[in-house]
Protein backbone atom coordinates (compact mmCIF):
# COMPACT_ATOMS: atom_id res chain seq x y z
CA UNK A 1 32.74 -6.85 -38.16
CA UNK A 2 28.54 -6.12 -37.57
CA UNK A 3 28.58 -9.20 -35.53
CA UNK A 4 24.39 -8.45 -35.77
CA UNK A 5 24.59 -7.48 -39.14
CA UNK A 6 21.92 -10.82 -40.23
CA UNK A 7 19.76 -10.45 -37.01
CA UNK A 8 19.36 -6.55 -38.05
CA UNK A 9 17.82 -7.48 -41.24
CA UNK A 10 14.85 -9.22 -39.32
CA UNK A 11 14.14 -6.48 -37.50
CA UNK A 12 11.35 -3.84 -37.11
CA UNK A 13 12.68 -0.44 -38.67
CA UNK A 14 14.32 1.59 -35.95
CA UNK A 15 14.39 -1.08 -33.09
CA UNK A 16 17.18 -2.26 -31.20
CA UNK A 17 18.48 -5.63 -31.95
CA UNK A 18 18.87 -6.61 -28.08
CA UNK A 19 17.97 -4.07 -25.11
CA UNK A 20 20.07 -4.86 -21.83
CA UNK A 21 18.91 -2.01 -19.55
CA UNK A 22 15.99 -3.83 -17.86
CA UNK A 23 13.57 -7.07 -17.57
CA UNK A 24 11.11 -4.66 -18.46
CA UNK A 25 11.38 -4.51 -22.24
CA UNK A 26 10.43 -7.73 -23.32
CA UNK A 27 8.00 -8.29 -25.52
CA UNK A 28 5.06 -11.14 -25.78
CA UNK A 29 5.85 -14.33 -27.59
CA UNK A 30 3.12 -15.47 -30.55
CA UNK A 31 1.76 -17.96 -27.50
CA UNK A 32 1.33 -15.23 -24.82
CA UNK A 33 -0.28 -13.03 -28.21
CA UNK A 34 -2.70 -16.31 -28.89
CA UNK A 35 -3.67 -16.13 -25.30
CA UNK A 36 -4.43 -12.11 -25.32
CA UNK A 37 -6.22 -12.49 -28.36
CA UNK A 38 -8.58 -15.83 -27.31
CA UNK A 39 -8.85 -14.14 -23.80
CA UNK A 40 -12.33 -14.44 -22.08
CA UNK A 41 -13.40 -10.95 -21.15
CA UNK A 42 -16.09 -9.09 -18.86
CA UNK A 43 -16.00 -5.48 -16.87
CA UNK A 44 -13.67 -5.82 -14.48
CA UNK A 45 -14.89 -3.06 -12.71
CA UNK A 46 -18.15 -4.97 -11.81
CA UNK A 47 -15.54 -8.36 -10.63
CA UNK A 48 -17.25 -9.40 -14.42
CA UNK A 49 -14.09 -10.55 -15.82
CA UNK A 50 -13.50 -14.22 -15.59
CA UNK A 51 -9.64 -13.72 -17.05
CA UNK A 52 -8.76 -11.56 -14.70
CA UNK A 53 -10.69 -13.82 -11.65
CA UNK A 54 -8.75 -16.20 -12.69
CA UNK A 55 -5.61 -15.16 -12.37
CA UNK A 56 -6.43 -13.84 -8.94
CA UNK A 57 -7.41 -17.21 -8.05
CA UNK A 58 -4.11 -18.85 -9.38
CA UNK A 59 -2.04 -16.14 -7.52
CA UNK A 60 -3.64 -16.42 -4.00
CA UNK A 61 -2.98 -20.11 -4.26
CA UNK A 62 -0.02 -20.20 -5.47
CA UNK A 63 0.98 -18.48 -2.82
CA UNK A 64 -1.56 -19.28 -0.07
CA UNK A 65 -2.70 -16.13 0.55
CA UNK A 66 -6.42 -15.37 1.18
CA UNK A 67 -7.55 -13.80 -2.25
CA UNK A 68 -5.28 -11.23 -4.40
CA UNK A 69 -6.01 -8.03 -6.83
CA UNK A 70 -4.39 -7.76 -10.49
CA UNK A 71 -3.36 -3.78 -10.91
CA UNK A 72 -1.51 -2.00 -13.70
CA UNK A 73 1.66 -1.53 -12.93
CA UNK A 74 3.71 -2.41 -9.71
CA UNK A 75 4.00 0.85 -8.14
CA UNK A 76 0.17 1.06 -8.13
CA UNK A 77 0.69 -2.30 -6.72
CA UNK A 78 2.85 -1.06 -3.51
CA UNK A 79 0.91 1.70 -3.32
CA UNK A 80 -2.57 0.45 -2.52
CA UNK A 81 -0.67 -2.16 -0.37
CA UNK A 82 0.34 0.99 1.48
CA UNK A 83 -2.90 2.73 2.01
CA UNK A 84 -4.42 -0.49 2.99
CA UNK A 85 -2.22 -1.12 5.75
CA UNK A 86 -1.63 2.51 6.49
CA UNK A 87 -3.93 4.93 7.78
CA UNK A 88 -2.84 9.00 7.25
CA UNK A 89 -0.15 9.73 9.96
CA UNK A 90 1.36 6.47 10.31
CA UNK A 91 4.39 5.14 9.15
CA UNK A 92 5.54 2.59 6.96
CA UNK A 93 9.88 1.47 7.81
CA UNK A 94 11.56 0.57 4.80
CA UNK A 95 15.01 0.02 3.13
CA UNK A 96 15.92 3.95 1.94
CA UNK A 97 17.41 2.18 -1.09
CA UNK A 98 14.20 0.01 -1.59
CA UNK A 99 11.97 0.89 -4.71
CA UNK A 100 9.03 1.94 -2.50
CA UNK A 101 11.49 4.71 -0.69
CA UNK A 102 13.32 5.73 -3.90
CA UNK A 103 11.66 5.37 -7.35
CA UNK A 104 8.08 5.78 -6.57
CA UNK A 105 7.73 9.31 -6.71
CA UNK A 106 7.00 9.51 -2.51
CA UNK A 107 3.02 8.33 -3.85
CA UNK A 108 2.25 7.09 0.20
CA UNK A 109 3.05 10.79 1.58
CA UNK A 110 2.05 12.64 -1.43
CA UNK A 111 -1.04 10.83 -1.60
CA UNK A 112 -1.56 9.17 1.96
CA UNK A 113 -0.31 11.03 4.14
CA UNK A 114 1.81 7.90 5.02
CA UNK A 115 5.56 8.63 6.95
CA UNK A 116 8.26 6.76 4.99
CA UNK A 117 10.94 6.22 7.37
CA UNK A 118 14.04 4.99 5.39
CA UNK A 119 16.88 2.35 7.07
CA UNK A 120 20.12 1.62 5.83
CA UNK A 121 19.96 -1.88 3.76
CA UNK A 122 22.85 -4.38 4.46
CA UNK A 123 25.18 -5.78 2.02
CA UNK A 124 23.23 -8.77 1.33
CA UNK A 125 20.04 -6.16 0.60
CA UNK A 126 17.59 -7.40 3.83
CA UNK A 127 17.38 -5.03 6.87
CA UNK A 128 19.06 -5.24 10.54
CA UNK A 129 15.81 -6.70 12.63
CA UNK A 130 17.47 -4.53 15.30
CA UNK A 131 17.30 -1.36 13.51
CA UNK A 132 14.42 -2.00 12.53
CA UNK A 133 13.17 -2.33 16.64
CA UNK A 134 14.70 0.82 16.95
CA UNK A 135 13.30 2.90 14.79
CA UNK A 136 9.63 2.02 15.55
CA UNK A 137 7.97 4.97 17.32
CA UNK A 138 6.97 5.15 21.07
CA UNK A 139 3.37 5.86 21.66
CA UNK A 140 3.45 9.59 21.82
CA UNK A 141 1.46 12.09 19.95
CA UNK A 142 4.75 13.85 18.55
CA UNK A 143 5.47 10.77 16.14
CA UNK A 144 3.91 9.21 13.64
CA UNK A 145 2.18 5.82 14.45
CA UNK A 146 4.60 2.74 13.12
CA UNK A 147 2.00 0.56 11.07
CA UNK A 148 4.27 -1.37 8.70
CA UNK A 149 7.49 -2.68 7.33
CA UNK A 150 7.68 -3.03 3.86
CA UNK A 151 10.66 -5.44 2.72
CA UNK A 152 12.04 -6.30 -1.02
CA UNK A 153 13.45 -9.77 -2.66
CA UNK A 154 14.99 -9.46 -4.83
CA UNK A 155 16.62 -6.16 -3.81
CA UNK A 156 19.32 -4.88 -6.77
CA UNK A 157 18.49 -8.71 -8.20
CA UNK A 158 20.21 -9.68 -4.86
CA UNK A 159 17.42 -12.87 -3.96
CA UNK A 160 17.66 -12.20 0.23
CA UNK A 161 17.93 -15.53 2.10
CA UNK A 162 14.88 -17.09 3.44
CA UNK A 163 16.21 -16.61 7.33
CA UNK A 164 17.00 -13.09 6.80
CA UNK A 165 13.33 -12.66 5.59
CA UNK A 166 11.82 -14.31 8.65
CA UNK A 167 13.88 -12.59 10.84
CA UNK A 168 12.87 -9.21 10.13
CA UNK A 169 9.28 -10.34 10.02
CA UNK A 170 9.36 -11.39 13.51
CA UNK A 171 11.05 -8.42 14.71
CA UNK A 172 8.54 -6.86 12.64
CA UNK A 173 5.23 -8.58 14.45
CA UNK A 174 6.78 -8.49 18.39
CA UNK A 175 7.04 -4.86 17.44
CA UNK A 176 2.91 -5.11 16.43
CA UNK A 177 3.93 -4.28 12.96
CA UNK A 178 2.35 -5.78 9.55
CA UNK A 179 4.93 -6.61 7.12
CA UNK A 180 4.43 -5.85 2.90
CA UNK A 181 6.85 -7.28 0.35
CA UNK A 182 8.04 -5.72 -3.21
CA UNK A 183 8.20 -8.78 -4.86
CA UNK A 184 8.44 -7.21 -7.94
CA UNK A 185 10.70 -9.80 -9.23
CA UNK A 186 9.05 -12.09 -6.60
CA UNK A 187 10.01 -15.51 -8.71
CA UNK A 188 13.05 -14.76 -9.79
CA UNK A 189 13.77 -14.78 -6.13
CA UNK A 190 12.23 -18.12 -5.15
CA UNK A 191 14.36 -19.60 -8.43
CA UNK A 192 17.51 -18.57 -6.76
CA UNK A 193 16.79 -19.62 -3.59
CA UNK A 194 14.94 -22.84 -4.60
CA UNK A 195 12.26 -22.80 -2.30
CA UNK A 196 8.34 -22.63 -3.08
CA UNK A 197 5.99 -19.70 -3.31
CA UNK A 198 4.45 -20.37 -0.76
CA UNK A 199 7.81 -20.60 1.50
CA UNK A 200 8.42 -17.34 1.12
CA UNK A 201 5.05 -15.53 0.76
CA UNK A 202 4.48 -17.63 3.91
CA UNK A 203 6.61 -14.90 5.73
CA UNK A 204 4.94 -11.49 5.05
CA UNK A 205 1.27 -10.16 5.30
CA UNK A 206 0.80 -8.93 1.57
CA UNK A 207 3.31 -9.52 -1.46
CA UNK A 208 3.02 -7.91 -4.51
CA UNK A 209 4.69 -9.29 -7.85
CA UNK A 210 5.06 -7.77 -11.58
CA UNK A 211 3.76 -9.80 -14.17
CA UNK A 212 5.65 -7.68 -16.77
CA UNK A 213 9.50 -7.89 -15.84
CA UNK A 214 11.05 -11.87 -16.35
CA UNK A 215 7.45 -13.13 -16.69
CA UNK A 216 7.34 -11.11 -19.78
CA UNK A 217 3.87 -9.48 -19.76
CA UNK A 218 3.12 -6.31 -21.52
CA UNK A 219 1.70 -4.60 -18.46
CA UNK A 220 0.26 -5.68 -14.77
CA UNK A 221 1.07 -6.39 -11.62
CA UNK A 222 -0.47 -8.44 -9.02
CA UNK A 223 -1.20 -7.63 -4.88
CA UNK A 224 -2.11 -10.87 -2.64
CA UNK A 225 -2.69 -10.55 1.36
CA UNK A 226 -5.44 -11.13 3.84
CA UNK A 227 -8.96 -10.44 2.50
CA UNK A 228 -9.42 -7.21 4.49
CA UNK A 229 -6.22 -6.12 3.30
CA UNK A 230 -7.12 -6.72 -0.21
CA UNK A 231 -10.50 -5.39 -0.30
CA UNK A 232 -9.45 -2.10 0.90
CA UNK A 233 -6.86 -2.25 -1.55
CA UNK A 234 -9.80 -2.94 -4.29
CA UNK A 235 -11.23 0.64 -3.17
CA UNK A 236 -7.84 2.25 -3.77
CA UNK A 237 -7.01 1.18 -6.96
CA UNK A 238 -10.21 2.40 -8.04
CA UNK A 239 -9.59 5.94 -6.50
CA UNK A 240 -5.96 6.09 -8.57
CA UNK A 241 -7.66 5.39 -11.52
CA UNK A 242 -6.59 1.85 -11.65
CA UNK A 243 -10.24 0.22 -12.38
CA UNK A 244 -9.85 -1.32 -15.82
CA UNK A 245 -12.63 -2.77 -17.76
CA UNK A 246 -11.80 -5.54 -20.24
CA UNK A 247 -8.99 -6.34 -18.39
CA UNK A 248 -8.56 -10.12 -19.22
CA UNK A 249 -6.92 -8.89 -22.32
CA UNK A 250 -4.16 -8.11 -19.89
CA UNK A 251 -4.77 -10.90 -17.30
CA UNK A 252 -4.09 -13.65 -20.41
CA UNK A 253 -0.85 -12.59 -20.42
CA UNK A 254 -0.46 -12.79 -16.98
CA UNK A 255 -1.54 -16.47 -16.80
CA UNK A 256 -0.18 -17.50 -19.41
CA UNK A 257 3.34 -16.46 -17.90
CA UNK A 258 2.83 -17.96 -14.71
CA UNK A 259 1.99 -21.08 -16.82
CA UNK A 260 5.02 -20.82 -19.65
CA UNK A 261 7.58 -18.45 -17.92
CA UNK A 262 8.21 -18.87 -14.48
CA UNK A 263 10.91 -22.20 -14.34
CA UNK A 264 12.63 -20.34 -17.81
CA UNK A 265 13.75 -17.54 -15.24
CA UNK A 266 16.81 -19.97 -14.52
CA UNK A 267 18.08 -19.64 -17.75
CA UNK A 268 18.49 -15.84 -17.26
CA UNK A 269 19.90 -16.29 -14.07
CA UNK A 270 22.66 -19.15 -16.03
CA UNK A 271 23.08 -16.85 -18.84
CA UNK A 272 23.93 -13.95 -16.57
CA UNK A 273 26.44 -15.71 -14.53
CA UNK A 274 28.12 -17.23 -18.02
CA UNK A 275 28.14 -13.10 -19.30
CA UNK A 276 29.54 -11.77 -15.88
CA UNK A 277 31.83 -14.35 -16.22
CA UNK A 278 33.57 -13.31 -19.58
CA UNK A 279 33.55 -9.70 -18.16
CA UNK A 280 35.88 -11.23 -15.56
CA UNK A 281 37.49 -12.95 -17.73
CA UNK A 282 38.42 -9.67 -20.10
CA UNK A 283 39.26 -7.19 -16.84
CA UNK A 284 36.38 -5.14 -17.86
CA UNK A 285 36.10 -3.52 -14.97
CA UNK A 286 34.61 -4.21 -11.53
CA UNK A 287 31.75 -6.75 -12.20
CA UNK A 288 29.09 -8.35 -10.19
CA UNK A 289 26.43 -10.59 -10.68
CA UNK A 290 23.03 -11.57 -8.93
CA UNK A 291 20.42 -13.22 -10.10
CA UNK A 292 19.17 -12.27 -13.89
CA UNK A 293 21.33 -8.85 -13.53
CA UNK A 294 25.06 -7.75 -13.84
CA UNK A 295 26.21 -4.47 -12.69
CA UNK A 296 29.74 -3.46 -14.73
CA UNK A 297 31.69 -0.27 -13.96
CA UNK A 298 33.93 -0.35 -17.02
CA UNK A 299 37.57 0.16 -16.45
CA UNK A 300 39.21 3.43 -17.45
CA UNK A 301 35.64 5.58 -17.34
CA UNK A 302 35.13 3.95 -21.11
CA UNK A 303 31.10 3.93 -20.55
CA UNK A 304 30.42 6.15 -23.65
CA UNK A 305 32.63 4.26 -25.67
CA UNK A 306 31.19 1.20 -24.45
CA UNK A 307 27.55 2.40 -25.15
CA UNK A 308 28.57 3.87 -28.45
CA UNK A 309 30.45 0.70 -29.48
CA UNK A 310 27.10 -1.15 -28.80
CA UNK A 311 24.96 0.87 -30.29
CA UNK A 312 26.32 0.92 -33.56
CA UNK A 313 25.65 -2.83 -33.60
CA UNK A 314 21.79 -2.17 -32.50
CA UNK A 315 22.29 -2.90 -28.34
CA UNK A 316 20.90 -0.74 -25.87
CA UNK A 317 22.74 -0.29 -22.21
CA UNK A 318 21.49 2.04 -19.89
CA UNK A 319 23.65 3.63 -16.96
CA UNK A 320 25.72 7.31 -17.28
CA UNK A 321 28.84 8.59 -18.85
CA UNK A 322 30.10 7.27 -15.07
CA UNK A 323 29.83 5.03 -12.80
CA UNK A 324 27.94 1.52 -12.98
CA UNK A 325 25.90 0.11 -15.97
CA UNK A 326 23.58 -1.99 -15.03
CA UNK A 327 22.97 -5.25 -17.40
CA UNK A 328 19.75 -7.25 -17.34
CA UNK A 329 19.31 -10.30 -19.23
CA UNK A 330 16.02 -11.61 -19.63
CA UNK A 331 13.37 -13.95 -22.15
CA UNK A 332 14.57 -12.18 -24.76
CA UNK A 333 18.01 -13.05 -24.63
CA UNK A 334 18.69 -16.70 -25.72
CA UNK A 335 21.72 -18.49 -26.43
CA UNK A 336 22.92 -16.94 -29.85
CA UNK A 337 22.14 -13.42 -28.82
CA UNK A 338 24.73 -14.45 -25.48
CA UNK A 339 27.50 -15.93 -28.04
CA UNK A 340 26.29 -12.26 -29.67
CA UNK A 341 26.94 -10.06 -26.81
CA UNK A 342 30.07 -12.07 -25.23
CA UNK A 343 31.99 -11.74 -28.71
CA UNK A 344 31.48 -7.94 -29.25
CA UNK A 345 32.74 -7.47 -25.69
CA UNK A 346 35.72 -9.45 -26.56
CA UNK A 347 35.87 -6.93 -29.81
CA UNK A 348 35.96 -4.06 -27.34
CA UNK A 349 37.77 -5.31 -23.97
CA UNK A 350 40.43 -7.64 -25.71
């Protein structure tokens, strides 16, 4: 039985039905396309855009940080963070399994001169405050000067406990170190935790936050920190190319997710646990669950079946022929398209 046989028919030729392999590939609602389309717009370039000044407004107080800089994309995000904080020769500590260490293409080296020394992360994704200590660098011209510890929540959508957090920051600062956060899925990490923005932000120098994973955007990210901080930051994202020009197109979106799509993350975070759930349920394999994501190794190496069995119905899962799949749900992804999924696993694992 095509158990998406009457959603198919609504859909764009050649599109997937639902895609599971990230946050990522949502697209904007008709209200978040209203608000693109009436956005107020200026040269961005020239601080002319009042879209995009507002939503740097709304971030920095949201979480009570001194001002804040909307960028394209998150790594550009981290990265500026980085040279800001960083001078050429210095050193930046962070998890080696963190995104910063592992999926952004080594941009602080390659690009600014900055030493990435990688730590182990602990189970519960934070970093051991006493590693940390240790792996700071003694004032001696054969080593790179330690400058910063860069942290991430949520960390493999693991949302790291507010004590953990503080802890590492103050091993962080008695070591003289300034402390950056990937917060690229910065809310959905407050939501689990149920404490404010400002609770957490509270704890690190700089934070930086994608607009365009559960918020839903089509694009953008956004850097908040101290005012020096973010001002050389400013300069940087204008040397990568990062300088956009009628950028409130963009920065609508942004606003109007921090406005419409921010409390909905819960219900990813529900619908996730109900999914990971079944897959218990059906001995699927081993199966884990944190925050919007599940990570399934299917029993019996049956991830190509599982992929192809999906695919034919119009789902997209990511992962190898091997190993773990990872399974985001996310705006996209109500109620009936759950009932959707959680029956054609049944089909397949029962």
């Amino acid at each position: 039985m095509k158990t998406y046989a009457n959603m198919a028919q609504v859909q764009r030729r050649n599109q997937p039905i639902c895609d599971l392999r990230s946050d990522t590939v949502t697209q904007p609602d008709a209200g978040m396309r209203s608000a693109m389309a009436d956005a107020e717009v200026g040269d961005d370039v020239y601080g002319d855009d009042p879209s995009v000044n507002r939503l740097e407004a709304m971030m920095s107080e949201r979480l009570g940080k001194d001002t804040a800089l909307f960028v394209p994309s998150g790594t550009m995000s981290n990265l500026t963070a980085l040279l800001a904080h960083c001078g050429r020769g210095e050193e930046v500590i962070v998890g080696r399994d963190y995104h910063i260490a592992a999926y952004e293409a080594g941009g602080a080296s390659v690009l600014g001169g900055i030493a990435i020394s990688t730590l182990p992360v602990d189970g519960d994704g934070g970093l051991n405050p006493d590693v940390i200590l240790a792996e700071v660098k003694p004032d001696d011209s054969h080593h790179p000067i330690s400058r910063l510890v860069a942290l991430e929540n949520t960390h493999n959508g693991m949302a790291i406990a507010l004590p953990r957090i503080k802890e590492t920051a103050i091993a962080a600062r008695n070591a003289e170190l300034s402390v950056h956060l990937d917060g690229a899925r910065f809310f959905n990490a407050t939501t689990e935790l149920g404490c404010s923005a400002t609770e957490l932000a509270d704890m690190v120098d700089s934070v930086s936050i994608c607009l365009s994973k559960g918020l839903g955007t089509p694009a953008g990210s956004v850097l908040a920190g101290p005012s020096d901080i973010i001002a050389r930051a400013r300069r940087y994202r204008k040397m990568l190319g990062g300088g956009m020009r009628q950028a409130g197109v963009l920065a609508a979106a942004g606003l109007y997710a921090l406005k419409h799509n921010v409390e909905r993350l819960a219900e990813d975070h529900q619908r996730a646990n109900h999914l990971a759930n079944t897959l218990k349920e059906l001995g699927a394999g081993d199966v884990s669950q944190a925050t919007n994501m599940i990570f399934l190794t299917p029993r019996d190496n049956l991830n190509d079946q599982l992929r192809a069995h999906f695919d034919s119905n119009g789902v997209v899962l990511g992962g190898g022929s091997a190993g773990t799949i990872r399974i985001v749900l996310h705006k996209n992804v109500d109620d009936a398209m759950l009932k959707l999924l959680e029956t054609d696993f049944r089909t397949f694992f029962g």
